[in-house]
N, C-alpha and C. Protein backbone atom coordinates (compact mmCIF):
# COMPACT_ATOMS: atom_id res chain seq x y z
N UNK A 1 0.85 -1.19 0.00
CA UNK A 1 0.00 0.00 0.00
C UNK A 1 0.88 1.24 0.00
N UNK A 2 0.99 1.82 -1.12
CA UNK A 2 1.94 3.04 -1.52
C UNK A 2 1.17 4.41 -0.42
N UNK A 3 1.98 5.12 0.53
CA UNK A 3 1.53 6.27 1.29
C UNK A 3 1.94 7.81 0.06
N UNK A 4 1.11 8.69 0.19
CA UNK A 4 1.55 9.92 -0.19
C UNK A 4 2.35 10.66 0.51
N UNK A 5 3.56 11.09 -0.03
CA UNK A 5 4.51 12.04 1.22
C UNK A 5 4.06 13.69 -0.30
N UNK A 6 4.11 14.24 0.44
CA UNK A 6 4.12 15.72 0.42
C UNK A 6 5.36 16.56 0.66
N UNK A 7 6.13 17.44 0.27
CA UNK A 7 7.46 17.91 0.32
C UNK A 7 6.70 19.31 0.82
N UNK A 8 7.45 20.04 2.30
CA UNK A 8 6.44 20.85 2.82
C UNK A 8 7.06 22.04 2.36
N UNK A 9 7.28 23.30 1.95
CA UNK A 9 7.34 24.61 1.96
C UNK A 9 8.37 25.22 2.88
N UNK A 10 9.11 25.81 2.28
CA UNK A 10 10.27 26.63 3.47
C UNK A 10 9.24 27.37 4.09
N UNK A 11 9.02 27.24 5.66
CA UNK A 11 8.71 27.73 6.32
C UNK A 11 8.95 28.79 7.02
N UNK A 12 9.92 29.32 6.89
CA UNK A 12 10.98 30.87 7.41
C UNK A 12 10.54 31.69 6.47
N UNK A 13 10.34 31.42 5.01
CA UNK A 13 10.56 31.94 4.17
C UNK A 13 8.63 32.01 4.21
N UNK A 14 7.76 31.55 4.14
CA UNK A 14 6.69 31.73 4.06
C UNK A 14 6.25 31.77 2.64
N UNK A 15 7.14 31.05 1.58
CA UNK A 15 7.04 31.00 -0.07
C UNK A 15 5.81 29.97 -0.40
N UNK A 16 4.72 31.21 -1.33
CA UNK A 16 4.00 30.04 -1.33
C UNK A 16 3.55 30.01 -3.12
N UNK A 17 4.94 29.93 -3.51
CA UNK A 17 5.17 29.45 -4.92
C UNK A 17 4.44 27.99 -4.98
N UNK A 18 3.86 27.59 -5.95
CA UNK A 18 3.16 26.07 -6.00
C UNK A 18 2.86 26.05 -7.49
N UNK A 19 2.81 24.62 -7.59
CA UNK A 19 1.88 24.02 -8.78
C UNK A 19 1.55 22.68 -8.61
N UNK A 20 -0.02 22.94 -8.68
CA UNK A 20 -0.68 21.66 -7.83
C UNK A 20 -0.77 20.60 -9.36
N UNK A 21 -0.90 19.36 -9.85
CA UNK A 21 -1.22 18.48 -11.00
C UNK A 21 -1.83 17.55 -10.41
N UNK A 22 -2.94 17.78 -11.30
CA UNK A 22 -4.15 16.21 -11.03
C UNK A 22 -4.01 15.49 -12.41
N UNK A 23 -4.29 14.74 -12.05
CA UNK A 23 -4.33 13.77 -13.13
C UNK A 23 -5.95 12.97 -13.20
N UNK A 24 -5.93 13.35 -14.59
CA UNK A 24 -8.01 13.22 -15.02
C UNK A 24 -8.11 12.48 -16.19
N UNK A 25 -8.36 11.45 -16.56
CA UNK A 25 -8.63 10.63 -17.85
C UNK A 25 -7.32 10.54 -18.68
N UNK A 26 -6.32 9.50 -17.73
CA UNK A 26 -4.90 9.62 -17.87
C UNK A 26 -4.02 10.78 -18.74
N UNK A 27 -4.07 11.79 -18.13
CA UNK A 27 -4.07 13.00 -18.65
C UNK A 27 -3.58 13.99 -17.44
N UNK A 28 -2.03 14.85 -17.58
CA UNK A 28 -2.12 15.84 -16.27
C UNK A 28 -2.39 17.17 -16.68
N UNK A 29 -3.13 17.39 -15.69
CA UNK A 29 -3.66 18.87 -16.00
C UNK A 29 -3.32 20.04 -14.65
N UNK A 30 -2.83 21.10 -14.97
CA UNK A 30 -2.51 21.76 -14.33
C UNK A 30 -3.70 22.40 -13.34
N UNK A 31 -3.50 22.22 -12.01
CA UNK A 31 -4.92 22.89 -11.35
C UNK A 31 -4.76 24.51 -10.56
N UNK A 32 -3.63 24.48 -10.21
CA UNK A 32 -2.87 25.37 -9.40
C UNK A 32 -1.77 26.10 -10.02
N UNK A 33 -1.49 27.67 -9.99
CA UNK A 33 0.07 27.89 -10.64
C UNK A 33 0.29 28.99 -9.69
N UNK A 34 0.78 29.51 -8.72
CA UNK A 34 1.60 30.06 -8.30
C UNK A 34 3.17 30.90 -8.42
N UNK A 35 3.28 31.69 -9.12
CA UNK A 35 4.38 32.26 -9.37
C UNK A 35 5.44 33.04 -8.59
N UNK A 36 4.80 33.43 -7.74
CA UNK A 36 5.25 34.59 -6.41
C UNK A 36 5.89 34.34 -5.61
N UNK A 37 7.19 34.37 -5.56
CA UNK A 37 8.19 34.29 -4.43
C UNK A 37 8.13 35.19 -3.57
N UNK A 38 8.74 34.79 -1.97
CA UNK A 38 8.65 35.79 -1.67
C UNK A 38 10.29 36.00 -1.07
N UNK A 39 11.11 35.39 -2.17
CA UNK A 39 12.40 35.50 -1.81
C UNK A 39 13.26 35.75 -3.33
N UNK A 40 14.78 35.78 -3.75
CA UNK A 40 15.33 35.57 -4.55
C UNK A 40 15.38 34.32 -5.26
N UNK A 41 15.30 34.45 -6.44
CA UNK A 41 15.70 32.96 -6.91
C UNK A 41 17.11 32.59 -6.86
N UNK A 42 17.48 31.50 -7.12
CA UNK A 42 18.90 30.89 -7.01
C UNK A 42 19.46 31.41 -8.46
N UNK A 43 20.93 31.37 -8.50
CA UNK A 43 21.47 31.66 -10.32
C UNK A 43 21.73 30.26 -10.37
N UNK A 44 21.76 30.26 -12.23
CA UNK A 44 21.92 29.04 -12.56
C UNK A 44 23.23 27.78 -11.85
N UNK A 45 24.34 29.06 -12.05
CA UNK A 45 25.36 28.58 -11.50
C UNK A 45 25.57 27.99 -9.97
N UNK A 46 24.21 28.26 -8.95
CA UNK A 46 24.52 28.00 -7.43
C UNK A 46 23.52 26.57 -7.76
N UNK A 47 22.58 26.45 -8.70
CA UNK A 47 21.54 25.63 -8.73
C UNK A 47 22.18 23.82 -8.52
N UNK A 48 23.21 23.82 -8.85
CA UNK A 48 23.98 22.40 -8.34
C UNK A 48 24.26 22.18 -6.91
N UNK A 49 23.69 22.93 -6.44
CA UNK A 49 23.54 23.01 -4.58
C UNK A 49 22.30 22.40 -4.03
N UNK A 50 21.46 22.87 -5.23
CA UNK A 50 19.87 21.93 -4.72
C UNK A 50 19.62 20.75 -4.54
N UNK A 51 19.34 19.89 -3.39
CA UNK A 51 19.00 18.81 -3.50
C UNK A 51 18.34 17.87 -4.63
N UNK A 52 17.33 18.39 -5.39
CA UNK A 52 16.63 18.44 -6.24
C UNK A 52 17.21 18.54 -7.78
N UNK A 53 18.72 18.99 -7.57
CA UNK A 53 19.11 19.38 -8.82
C UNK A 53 20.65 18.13 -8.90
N UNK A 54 20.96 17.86 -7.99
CA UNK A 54 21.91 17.23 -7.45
C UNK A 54 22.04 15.96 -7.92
N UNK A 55 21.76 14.87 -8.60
CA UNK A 55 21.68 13.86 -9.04
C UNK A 55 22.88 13.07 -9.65
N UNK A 56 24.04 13.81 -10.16
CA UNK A 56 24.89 13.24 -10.93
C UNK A 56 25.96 12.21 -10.42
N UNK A 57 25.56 12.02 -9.00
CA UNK A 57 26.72 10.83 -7.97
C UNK A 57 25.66 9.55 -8.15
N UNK A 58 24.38 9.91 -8.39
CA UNK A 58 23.66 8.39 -9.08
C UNK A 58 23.47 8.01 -10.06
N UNK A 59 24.26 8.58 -11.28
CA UNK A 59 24.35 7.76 -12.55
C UNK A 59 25.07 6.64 -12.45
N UNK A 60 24.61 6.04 -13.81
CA UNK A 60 25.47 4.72 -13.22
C UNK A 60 26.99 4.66 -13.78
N UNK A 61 27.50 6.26 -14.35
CA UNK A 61 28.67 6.07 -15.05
C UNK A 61 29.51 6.69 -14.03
N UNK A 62 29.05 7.37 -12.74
CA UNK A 62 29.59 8.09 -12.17
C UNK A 62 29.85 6.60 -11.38
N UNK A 63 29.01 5.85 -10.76
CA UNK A 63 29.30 4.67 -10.03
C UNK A 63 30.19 3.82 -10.29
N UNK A 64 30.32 3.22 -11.58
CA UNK A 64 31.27 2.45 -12.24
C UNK A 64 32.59 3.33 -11.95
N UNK A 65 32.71 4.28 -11.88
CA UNK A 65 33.75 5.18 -12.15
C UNK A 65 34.39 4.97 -10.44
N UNK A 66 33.37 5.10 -9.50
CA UNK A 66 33.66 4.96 -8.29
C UNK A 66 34.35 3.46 -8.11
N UNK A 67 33.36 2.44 -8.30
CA UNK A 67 33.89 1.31 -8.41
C UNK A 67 35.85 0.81 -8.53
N UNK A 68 35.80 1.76 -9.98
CA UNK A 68 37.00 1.54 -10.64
C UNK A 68 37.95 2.04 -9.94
N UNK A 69 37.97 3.31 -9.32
CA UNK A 69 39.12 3.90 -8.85
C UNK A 69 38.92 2.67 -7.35
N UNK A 70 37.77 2.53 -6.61
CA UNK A 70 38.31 2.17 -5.41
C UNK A 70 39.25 0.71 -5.39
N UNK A 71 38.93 0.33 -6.35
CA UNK A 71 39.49 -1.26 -7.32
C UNK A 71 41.00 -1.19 -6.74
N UNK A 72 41.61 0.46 -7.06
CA UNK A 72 43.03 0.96 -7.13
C UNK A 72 43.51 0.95 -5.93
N UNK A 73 42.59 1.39 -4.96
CA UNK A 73 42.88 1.81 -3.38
C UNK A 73 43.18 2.95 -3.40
N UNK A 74 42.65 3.93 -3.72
CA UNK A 74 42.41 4.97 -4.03
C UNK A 74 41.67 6.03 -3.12
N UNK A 75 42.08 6.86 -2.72
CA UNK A 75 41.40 7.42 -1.43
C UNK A 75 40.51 7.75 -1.76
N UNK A 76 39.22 8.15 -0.78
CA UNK A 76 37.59 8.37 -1.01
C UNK A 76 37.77 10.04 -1.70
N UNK A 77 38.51 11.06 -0.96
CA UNK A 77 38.82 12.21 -1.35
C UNK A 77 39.51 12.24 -2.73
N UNK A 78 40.35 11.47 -2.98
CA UNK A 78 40.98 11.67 -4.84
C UNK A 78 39.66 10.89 -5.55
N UNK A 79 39.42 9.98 -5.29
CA UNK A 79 38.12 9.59 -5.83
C UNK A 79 36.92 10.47 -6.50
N UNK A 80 36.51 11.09 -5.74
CA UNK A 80 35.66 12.46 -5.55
C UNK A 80 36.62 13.60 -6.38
N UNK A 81 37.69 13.76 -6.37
CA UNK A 81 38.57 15.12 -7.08
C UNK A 81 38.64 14.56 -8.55
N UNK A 82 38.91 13.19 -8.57
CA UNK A 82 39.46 12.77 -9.61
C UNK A 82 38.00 12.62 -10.73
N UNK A 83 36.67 12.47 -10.30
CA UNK A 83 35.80 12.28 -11.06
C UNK A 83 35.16 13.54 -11.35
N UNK A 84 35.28 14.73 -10.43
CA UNK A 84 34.77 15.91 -11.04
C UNK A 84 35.85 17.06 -12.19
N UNK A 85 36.75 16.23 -11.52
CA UNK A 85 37.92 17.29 -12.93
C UNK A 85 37.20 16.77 -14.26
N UNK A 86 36.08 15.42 -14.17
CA UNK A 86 36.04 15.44 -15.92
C UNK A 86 34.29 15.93 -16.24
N UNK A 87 34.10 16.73 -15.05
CA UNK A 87 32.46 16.92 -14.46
C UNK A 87 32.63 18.62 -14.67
N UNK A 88 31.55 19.22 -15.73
CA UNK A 88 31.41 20.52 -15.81
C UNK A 88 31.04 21.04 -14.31
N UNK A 89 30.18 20.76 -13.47
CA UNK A 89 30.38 21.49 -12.05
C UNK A 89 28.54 22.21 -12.25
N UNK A 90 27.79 22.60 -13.61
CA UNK A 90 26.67 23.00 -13.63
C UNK A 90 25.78 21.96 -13.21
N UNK A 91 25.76 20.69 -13.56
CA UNK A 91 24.75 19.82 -12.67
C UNK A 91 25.19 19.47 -10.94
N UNK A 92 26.07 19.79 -10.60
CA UNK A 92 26.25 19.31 -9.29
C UNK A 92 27.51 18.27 -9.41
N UNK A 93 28.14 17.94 -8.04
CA UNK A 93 29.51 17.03 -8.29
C UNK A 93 29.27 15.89 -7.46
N UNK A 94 30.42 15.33 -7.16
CA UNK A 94 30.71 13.70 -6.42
C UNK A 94 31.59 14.91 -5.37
N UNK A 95 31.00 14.31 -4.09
CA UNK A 95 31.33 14.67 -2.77
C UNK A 95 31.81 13.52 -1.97
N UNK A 96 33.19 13.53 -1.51
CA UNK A 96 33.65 12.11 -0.91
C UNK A 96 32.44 11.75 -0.06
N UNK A 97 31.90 12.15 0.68
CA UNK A 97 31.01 11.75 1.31
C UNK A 97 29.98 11.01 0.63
N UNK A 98 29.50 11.72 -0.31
CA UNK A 98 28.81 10.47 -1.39
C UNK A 98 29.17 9.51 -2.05
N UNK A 99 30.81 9.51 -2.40
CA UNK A 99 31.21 8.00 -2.58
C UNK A 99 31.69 7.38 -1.57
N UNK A 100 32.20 7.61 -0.34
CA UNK A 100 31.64 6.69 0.64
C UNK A 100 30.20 5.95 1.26
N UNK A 101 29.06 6.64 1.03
CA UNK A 101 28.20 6.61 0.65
C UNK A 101 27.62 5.15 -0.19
N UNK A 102 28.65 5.12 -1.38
CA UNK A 102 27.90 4.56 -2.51
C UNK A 102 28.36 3.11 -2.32
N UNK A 103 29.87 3.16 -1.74
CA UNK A 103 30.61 1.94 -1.74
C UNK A 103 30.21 0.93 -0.43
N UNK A 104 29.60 1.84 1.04
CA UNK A 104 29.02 1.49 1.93
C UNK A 104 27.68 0.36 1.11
N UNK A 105 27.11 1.33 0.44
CA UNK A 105 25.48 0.67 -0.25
C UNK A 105 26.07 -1.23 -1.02
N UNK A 106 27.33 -0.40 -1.16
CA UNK A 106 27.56 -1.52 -2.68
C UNK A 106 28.38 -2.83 -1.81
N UNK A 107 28.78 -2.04 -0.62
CA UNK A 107 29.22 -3.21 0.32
C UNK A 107 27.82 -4.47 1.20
N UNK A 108 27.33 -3.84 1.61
CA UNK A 108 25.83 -3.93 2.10
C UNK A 108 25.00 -5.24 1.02
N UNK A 109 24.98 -4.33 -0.14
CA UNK A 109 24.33 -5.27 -1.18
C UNK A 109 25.19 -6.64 -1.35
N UNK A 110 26.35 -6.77 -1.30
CA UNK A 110 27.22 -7.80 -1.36
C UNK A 110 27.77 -8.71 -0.22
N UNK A 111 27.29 -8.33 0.97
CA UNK A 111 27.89 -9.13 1.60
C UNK A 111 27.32 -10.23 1.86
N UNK A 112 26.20 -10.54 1.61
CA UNK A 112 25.48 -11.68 1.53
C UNK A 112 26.48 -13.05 0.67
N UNK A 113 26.49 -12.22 -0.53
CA UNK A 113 26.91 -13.37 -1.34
C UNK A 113 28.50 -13.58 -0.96
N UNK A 114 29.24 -12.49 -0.34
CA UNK A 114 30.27 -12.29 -0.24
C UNK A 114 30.31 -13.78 1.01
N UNK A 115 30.14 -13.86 1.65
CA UNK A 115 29.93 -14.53 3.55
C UNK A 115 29.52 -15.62 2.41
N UNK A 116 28.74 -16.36 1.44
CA UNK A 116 28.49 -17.43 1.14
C UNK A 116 30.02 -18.06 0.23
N UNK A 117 30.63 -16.53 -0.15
CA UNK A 117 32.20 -17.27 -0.88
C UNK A 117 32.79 -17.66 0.15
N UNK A 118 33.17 -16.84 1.28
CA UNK A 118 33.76 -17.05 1.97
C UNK A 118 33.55 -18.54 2.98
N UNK A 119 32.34 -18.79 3.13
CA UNK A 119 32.15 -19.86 4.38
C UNK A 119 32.19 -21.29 2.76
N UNK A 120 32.16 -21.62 1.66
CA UNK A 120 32.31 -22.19 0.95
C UNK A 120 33.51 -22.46 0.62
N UNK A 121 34.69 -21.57 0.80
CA UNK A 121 36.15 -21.44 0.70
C UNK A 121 36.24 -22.39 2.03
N UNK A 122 36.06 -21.51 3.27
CA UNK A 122 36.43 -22.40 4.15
C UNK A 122 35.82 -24.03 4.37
N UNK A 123 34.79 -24.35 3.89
CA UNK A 123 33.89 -26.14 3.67
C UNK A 123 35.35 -26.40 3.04
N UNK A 124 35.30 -26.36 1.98
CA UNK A 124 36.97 -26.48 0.88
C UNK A 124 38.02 -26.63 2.08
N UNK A 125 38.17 -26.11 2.44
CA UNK A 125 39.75 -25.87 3.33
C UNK A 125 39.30 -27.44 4.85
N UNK A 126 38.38 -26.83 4.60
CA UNK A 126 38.13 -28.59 5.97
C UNK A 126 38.29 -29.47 5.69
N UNK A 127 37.72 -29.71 4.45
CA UNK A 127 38.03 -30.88 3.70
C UNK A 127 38.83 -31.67 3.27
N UNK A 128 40.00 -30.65 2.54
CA UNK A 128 41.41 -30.80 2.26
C UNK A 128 41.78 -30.97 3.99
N UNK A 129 41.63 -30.32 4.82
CA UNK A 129 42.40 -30.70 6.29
C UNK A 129 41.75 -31.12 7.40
N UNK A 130 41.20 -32.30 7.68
CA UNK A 130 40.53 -32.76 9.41
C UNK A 130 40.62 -31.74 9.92
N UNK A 131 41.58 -31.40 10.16
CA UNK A 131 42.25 -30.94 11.38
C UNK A 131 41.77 -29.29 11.32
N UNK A 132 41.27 -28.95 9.98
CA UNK A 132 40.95 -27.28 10.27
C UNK A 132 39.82 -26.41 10.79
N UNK A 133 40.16 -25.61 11.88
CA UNK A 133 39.07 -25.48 12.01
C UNK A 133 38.68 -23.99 11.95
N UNK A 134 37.08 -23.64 11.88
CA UNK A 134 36.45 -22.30 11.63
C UNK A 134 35.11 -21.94 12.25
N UNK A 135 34.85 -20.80 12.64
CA UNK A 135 33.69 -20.15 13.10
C UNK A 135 33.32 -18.96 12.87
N UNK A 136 31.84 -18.96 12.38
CA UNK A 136 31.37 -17.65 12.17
C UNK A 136 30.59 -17.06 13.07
N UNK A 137 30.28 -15.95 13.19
CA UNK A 137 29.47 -15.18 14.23
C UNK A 137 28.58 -14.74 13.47
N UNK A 138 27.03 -14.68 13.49
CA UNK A 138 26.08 -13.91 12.47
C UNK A 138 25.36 -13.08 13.81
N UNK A 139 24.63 -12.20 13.08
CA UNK A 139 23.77 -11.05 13.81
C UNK A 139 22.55 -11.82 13.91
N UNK A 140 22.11 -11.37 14.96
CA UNK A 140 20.43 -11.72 15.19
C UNK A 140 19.61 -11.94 13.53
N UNK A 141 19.52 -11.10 12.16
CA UNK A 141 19.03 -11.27 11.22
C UNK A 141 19.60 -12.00 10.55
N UNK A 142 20.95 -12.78 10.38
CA UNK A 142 22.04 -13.71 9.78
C UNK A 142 22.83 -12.78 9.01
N UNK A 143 22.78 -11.53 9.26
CA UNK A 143 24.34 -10.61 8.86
C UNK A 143 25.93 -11.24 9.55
N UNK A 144 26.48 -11.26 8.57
CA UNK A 144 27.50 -11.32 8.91
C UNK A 144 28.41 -10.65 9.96
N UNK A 145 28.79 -11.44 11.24
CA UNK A 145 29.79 -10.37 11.67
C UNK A 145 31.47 -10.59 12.03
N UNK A 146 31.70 -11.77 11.97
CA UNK A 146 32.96 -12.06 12.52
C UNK A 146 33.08 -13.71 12.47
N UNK A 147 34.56 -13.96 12.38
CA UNK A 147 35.18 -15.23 11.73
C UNK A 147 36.31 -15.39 12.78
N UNK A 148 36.86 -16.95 13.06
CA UNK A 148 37.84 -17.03 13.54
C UNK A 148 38.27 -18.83 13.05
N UNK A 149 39.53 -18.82 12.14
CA UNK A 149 40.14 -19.74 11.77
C UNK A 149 41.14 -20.41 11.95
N UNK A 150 41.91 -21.63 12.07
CA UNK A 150 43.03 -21.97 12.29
C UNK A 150 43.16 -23.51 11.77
N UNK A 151 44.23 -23.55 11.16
CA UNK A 151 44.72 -24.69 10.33
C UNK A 151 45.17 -25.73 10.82
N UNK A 152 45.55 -26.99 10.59
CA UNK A 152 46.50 -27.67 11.37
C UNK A 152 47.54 -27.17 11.50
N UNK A 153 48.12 -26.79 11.46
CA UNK A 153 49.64 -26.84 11.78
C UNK A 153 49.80 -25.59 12.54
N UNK A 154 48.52 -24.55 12.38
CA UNK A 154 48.52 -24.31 13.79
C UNK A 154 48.30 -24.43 14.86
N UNK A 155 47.15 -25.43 14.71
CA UNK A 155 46.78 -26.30 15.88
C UNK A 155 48.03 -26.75 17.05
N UNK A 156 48.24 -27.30 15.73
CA UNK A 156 49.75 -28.56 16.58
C UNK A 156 50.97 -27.38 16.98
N UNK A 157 50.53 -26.67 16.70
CA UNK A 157 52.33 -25.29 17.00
C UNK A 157 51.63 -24.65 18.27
N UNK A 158 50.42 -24.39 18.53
CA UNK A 158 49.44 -23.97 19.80
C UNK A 158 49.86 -25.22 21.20
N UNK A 159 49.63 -26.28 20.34
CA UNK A 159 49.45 -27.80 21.61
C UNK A 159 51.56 -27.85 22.13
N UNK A 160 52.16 -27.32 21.19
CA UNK A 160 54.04 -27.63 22.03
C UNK A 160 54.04 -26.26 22.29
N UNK A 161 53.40 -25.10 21.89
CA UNK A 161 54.36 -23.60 22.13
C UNK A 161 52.95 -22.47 22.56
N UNK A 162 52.45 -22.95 23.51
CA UNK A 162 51.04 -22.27 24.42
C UNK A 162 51.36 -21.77 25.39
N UNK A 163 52.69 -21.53 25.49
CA UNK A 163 53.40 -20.65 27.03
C UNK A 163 52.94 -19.59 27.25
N UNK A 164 53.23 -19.17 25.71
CA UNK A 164 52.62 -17.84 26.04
C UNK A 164 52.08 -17.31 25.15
N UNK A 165 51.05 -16.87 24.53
CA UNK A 165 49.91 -16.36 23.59
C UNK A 165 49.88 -14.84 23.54
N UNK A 166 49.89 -14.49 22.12
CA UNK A 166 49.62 -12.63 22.21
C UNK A 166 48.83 -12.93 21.55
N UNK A 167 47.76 -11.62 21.70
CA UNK A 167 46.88 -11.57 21.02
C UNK A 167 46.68 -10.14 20.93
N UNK A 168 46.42 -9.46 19.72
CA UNK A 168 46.15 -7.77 19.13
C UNK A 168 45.44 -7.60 18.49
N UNK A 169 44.72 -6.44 18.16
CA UNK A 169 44.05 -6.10 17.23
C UNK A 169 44.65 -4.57 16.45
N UNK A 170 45.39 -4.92 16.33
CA UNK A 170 46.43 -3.52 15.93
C UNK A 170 46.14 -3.13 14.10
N UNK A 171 45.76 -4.45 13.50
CA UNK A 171 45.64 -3.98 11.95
C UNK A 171 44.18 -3.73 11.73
N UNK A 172 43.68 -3.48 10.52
CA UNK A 172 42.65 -3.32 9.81
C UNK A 172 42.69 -3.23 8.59
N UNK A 173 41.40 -3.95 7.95
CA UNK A 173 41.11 -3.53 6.65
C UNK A 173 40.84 -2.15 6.12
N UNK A 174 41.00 -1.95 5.12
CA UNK A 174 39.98 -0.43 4.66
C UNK A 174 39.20 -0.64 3.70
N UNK A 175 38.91 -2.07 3.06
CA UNK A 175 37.89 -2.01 2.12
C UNK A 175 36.56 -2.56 3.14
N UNK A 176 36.89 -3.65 3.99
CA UNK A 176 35.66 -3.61 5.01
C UNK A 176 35.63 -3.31 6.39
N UNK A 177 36.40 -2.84 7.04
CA UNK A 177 36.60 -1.94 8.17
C UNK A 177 36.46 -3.24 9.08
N UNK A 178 36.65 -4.78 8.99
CA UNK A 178 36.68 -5.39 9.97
C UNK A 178 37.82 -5.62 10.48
N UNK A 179 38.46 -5.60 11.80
CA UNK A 179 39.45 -5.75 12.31
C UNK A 179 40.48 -7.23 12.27
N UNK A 180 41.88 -7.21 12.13
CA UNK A 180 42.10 -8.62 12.09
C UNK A 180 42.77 -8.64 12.91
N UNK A 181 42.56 -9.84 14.29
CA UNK A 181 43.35 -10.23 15.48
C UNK A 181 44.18 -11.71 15.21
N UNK A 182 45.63 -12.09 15.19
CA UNK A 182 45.71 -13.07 15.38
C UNK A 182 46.49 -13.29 16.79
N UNK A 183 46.13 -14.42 16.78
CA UNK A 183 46.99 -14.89 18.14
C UNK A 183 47.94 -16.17 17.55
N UNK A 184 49.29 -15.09 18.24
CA UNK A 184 50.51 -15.12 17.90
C UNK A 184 51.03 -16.35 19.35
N UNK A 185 52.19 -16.75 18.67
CA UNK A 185 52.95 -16.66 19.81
C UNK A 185 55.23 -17.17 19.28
N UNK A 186 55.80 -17.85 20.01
CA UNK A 186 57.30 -18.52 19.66
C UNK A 186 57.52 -19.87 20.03
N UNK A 187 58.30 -19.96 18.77
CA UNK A 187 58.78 -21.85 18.31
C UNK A 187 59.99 -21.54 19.38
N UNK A 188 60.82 -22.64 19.45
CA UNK A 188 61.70 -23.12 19.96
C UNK A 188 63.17 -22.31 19.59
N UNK A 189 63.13 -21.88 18.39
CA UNK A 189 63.97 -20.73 17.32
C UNK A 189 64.05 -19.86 17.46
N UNK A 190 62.74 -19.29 18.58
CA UNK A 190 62.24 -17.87 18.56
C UNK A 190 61.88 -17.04 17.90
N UNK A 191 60.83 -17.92 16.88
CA UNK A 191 60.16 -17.64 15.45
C UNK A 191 59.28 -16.58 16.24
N UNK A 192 58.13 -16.00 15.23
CA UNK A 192 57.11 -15.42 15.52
C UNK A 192 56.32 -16.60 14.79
N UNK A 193 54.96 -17.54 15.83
CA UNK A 193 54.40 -18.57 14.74
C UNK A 193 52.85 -18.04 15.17
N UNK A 194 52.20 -18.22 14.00
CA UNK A 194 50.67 -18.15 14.32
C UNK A 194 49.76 -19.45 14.72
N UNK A 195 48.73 -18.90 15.64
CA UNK A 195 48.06 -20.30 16.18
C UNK A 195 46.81 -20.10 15.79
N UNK A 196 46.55 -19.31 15.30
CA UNK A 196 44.78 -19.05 14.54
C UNK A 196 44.62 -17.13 14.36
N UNK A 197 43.57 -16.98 13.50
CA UNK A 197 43.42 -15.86 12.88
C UNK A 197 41.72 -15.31 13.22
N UNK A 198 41.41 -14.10 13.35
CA UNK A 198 40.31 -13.73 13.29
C UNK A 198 39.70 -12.51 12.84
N UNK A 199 38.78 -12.42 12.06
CA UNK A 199 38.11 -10.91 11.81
C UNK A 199 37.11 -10.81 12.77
N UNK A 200 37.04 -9.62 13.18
CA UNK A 200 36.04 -8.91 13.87
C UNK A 200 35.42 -8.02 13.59
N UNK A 201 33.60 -8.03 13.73
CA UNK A 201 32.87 -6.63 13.47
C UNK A 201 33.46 -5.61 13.97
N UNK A 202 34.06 -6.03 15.46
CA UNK A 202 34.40 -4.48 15.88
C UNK A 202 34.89 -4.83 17.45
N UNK A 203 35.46 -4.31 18.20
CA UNK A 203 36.29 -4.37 19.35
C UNK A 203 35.68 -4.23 21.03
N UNK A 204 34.55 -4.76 20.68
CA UNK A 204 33.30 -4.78 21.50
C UNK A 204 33.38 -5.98 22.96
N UNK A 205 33.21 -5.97 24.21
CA UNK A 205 33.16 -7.38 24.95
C UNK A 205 32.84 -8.57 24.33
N UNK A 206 31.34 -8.15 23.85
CA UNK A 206 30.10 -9.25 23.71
C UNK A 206 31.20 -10.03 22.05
N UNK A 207 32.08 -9.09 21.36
CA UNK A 207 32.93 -9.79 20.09
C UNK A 207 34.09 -10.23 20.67
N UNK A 208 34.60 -10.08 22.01
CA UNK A 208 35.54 -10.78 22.37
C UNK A 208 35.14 -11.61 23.29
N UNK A 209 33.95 -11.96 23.72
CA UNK A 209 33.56 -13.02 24.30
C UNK A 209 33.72 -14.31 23.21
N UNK A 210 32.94 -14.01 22.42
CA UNK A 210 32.30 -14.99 21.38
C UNK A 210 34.10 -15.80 20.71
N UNK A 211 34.89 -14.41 20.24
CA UNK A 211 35.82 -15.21 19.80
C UNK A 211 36.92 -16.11 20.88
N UNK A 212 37.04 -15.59 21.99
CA UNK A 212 37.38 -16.13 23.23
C UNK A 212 36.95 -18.27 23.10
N UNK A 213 35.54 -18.08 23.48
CA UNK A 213 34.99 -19.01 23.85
C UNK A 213 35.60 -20.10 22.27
C-alpha cells in the first residue's frame, strides 16, 4: 500500500510558490500555478547546490567510475577530485562523502553473497584438512559479523608452544573496516608462529567473548 509524502514549503521563508497536478482521464492537468516568491531565486550557476538538482553521484557512469578507482585503493577524497575534474560542475559534483556513501550501499548489497564465498572457501579448506578449524558469528538477522580460523599446523604449533599467547588487534582492513586479530605466539627458534586468525565486526566485549569461547 503506496503512502503519499508531500514535500512541505520553506517555512521561514513563508514561499508560497506552488503548482498543484491532477491527473483526469490519464491525462495531467494543471490545477494550481503560483508564481510569487517571496524570496530571490537561485542563479543558474549556485543551482547544483539543490538537493533536487543534485543527481549526478547516481548515474550509473559516475558509479562504475567509483567502483574503478576504489578497485586501485584509491582514497575516497581523490576519488571524488578525480571524477569531477572530468564533471562541468553545472549539474552538481561527487562529494567524498557520497562515494563513501555509494561503496558502503555496494558493500551492504554484497555481503550476503560475499559470507556465502567465503564460508564455501572455508567447507573447501576442511576438507582438504581434518584438522581445520572455523567459526562464524552472524547477527540476530544472519548478517554477517565475525570469523575465527586456524589450520593444522597451527593447531599442533598452539598444543608444544602455548606458554605464552599474544593476542592484538592492531591492523585493519579499509575495504571492510573489519578488524584482524591473530593470536601469535614462539617456536623453539624464537620464530614469531601463528596459532589461529580472526576478523572482527568491531572491538566490543560481547565480540571478544564470542571469539574467546
Amino acid at each position: 500500500m503506496s503512502r503519499k509524502m508531500s514535500e512541505r514549503r520553506a517555512v521561514r521563508l513563508d514561499c508560497r510558490a506552488k503548482m498543484v497536478i491532477k491527473l483526469r482521464a490519464e491525462k495531467c492537468i494543471v490545477k494550481t500555478f503560483e508564481d510569487i516568491h517571496s524570496h530571490e531565486l537561485t542563479s543558474p550557476l549556485k543551482t547544483k547546490m539543490l538537493r533536487s538538482h543534485n543527481r549526478f553521484h547516481k548515474s550509473e557512469g559516475v558509479k562504475v567510475l567509483i567502483d574503478c578507482f576504489d578497485d586501485t585503493q584509491m582514497p575516497k577524497s581523490r576519488i571524488a577530485k578525480a571524477i569531477n575534474s572530468t564533471h562541468d560542475g553545472v549539474t552538481g559534483g561527487l562529494s567524498t562523502n557520497q562515494a563513501i556513501a555509494h561503496l558502503r550501499d555496494k558493500r551492504n548489497n554484497n555481503l550476503g553473497q560475499e559470507v556465502v564465498l567465503v564460508a564455501d572457501h572455508l567447507q573447501k579448506k576442511r576438507s582438504e584438512d581434518p584438522n581445520f578449524f572455523f567459526s562464524m558469528e552472524l547477527d540476530t538477522d544472519g548478517t554477517f559479523r565475525s570469523m575465527f580460523w586456524a589450520d593444522s599446523r597451527a593447531r599442533d604449533a598452539y598444543m608444544t608452544f602455548n606458554d605464552v599467547i599474544v593476542f592484538y588487534v592492531t591492523y585493519k582492513t579499509d575495504r571492510l573496516s573489519l578488524t584482524f586479530a591473530p593470536f601469535t605466539g614462539v617456536n623453539h627458534h624464537r620464530q614469531l608462529i601463528l596459532f589461529g586468525s580472526a576478523q572482527l565486526a568491531d572491538e566490543k566485549e560481547v565480540t571478544f567473548s564470542w571469539l574467546f569461547e
